[in-house]
PDB file of N, CA and C in Angstrom:
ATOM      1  N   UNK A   1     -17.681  18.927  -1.216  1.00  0.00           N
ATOM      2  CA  UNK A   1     -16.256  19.125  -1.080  1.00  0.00           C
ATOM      3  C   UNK A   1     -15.536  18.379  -2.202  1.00  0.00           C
ATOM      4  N   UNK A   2     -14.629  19.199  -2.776  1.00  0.00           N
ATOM      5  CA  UNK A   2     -13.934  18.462  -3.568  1.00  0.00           C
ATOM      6  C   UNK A   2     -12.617  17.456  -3.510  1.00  0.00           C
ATOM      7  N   UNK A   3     -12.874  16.526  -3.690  1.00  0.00           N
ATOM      8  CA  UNK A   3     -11.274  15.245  -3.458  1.00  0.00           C
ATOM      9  C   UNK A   3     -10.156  15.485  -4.358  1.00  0.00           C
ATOM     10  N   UNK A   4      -9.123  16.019  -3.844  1.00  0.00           N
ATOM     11  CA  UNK A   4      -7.784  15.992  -4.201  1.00  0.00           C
ATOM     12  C   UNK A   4      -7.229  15.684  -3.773  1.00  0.00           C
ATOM     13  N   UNK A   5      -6.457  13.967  -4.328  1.00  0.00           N
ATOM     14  CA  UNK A   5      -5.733  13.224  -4.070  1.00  0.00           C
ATOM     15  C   UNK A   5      -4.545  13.609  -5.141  1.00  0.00           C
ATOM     16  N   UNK A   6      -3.366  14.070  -4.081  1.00  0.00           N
ATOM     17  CA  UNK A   6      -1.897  13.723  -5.312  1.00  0.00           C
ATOM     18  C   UNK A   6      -1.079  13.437  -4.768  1.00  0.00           C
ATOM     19  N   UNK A   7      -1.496  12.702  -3.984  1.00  0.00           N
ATOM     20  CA  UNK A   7      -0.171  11.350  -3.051  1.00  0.00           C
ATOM     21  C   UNK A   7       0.259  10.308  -4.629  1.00  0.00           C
ATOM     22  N   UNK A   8       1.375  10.129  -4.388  1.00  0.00           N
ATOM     23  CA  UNK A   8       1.969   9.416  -5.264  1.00  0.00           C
ATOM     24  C   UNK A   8       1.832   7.835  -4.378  1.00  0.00           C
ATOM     25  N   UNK A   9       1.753   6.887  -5.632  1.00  0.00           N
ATOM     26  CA  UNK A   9       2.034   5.643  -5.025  1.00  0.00           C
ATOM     27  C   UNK A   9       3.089   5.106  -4.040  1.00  0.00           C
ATOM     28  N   UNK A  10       4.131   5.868  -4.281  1.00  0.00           N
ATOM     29  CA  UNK A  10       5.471   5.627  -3.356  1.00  0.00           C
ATOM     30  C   UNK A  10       5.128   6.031  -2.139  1.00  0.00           C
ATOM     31  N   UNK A  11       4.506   7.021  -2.086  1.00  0.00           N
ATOM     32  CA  UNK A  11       4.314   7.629  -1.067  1.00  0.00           C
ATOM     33  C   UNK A  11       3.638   7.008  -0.131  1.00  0.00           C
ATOM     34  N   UNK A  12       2.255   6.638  -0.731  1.00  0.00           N
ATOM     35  CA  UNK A  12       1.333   5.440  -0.091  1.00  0.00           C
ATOM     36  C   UNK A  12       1.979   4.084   0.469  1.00  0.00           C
ATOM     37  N   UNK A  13       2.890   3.411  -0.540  1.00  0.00           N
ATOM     38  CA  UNK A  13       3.556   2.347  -0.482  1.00  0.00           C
ATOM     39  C   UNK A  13       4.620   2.171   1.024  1.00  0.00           C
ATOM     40  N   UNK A  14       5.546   3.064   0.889  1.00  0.00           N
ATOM     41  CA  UNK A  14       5.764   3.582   1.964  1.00  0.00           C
ATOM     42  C   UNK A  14       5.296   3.475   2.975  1.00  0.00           C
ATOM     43  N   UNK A  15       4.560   4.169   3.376  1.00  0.00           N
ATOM     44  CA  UNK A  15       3.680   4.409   4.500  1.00  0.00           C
ATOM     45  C   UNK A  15       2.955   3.038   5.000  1.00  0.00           C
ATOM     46  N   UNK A  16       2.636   2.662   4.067  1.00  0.00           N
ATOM     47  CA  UNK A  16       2.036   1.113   4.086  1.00  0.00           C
ATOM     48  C   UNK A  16       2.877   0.579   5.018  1.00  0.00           C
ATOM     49  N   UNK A  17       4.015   0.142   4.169  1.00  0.00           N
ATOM     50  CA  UNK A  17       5.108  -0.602   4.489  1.00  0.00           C
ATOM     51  C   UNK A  17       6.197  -0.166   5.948  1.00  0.00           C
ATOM     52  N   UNK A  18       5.721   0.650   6.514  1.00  0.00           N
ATOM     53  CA  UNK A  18       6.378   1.364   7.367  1.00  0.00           C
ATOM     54  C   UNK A  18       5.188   0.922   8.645  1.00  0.00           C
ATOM     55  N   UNK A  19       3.945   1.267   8.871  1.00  0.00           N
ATOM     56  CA  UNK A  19       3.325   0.440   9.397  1.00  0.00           C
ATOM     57  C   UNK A  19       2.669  -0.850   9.571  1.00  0.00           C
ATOM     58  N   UNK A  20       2.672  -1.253   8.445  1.00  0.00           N
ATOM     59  CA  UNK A  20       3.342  -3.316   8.676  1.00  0.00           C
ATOM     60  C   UNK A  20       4.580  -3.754   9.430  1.00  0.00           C
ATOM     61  N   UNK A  21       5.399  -2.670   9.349  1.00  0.00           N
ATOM     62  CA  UNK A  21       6.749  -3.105   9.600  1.00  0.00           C
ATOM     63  C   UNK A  21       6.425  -2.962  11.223  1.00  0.00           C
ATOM     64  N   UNK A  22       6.133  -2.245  11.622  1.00  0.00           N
ATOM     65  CA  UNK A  22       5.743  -1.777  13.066  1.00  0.00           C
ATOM     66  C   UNK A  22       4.946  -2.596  13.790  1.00  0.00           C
ATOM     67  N   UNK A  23       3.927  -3.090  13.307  1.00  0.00           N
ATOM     68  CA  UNK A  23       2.955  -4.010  13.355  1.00  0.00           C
ATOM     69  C   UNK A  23       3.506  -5.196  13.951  1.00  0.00           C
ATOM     70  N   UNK A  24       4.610  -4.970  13.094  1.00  0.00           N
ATOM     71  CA  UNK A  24       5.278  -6.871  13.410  1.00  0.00           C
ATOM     72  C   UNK A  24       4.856  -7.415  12.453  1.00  0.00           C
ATOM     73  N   UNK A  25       4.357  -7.142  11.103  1.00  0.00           N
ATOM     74  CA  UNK A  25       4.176  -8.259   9.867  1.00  0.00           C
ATOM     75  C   UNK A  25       4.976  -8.243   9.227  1.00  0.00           C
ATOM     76  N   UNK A  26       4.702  -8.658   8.378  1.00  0.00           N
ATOM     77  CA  UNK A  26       5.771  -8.989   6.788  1.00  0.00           C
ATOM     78  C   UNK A  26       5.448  -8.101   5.697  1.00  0.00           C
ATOM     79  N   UNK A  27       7.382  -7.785   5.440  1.00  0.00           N
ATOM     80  CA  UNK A  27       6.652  -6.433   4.431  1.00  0.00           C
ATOM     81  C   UNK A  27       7.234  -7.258   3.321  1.00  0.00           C
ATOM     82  N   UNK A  28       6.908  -7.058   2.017  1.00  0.00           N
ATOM     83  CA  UNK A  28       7.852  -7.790   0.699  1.00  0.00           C
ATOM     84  C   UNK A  28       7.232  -6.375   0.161  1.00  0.00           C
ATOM     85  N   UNK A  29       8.526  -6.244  -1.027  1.00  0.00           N
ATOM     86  CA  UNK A  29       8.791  -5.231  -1.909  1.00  0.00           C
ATOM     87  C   UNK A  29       8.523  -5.952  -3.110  1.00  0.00           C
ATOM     88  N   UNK A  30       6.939  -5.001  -4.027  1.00  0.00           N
ATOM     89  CA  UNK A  30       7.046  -6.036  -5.416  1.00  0.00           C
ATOM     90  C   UNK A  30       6.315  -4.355  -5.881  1.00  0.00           C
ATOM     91  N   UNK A  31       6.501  -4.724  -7.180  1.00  0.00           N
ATOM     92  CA  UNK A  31       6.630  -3.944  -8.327  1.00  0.00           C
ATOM     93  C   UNK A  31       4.240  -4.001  -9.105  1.00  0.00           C
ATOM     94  N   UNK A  32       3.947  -2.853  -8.731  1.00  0.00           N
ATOM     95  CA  UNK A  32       2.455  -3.023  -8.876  1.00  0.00           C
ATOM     96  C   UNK A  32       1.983  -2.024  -9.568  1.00  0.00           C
ATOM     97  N   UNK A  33       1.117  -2.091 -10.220  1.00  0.00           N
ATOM     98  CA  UNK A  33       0.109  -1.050 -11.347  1.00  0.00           C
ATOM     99  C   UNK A  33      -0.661  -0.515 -10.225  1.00  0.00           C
ATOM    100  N   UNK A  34      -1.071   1.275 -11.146  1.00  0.00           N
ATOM    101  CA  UNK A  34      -2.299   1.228  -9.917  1.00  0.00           C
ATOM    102  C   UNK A  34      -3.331   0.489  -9.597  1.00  0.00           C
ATOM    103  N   UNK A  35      -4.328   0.225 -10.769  1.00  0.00           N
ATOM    104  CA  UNK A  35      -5.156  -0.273 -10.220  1.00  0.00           C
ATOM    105  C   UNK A  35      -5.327  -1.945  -9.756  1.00  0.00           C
ATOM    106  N   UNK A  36      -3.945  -2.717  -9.517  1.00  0.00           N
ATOM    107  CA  UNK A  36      -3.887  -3.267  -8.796  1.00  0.00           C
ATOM    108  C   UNK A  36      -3.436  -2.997  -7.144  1.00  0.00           C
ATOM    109  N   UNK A  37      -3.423  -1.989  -6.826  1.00  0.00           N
ATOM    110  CA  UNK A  37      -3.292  -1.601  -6.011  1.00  0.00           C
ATOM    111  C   UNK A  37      -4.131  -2.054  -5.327  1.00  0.00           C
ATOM    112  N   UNK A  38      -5.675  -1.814  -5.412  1.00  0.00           N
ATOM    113  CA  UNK A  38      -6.951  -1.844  -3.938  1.00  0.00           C
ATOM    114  C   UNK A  38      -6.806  -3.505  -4.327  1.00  0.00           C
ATOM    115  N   UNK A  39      -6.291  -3.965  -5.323  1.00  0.00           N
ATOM    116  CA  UNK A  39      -6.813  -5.623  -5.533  1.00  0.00           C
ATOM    117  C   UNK A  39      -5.841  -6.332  -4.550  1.00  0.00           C
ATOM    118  N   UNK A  40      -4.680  -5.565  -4.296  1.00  0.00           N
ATOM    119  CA  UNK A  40      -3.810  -6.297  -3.803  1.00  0.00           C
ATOM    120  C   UNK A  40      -3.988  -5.546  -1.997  1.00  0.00           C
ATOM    121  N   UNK A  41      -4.437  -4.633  -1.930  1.00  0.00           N
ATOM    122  CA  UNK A  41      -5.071  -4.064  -0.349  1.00  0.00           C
ATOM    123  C   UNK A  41      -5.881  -5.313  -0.101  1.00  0.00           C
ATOM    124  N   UNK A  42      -6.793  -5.502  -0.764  1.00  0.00           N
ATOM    125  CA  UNK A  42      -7.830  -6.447   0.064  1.00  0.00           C
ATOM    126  C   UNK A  42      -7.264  -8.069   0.023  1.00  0.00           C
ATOM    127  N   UNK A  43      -6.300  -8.456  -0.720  1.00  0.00           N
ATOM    128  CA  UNK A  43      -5.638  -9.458  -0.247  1.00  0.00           C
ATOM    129  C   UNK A  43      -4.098  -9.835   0.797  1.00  0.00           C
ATOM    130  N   UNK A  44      -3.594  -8.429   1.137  1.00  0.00           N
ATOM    131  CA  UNK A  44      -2.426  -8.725   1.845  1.00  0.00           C
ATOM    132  C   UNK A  44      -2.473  -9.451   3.559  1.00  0.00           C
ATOM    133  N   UNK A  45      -3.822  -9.346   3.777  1.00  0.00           N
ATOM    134  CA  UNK A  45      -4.198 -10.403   5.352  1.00  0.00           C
ATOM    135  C   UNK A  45      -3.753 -11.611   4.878  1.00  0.00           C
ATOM    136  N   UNK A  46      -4.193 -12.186   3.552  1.00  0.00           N
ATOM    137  CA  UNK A  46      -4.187 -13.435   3.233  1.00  0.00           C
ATOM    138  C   UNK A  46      -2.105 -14.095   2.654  1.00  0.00           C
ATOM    139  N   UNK A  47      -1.579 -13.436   2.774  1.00  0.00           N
ATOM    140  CA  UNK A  47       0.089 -13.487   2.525  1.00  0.00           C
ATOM    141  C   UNK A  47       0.641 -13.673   4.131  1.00  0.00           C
TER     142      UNK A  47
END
């Protein structure tokens, strides 16, 4: 099967941030490259 991903980062970001918010955590708005993206997934437990 072929993977086609064309979710935009906002889109992801979003969504992120929309279920943190729900969660009851802490959302902060910062400005990120993609491929800091998964670097900063596997550290947001630790914030």
């Amino acid at each position: 099967m072929e993977k086609n991903n064309k979710v935009s980062e906002e889109v992801v970001a979003a969504i992120t941030a929309a279920l943190e918010a729900a969660l009851g955590r802490k959302v902060r708005a910062i400005s990120i490259k993609r491929h800091e993206g998964w670097i900063m997934a596997a550290r947001r437990d630790a914030v």
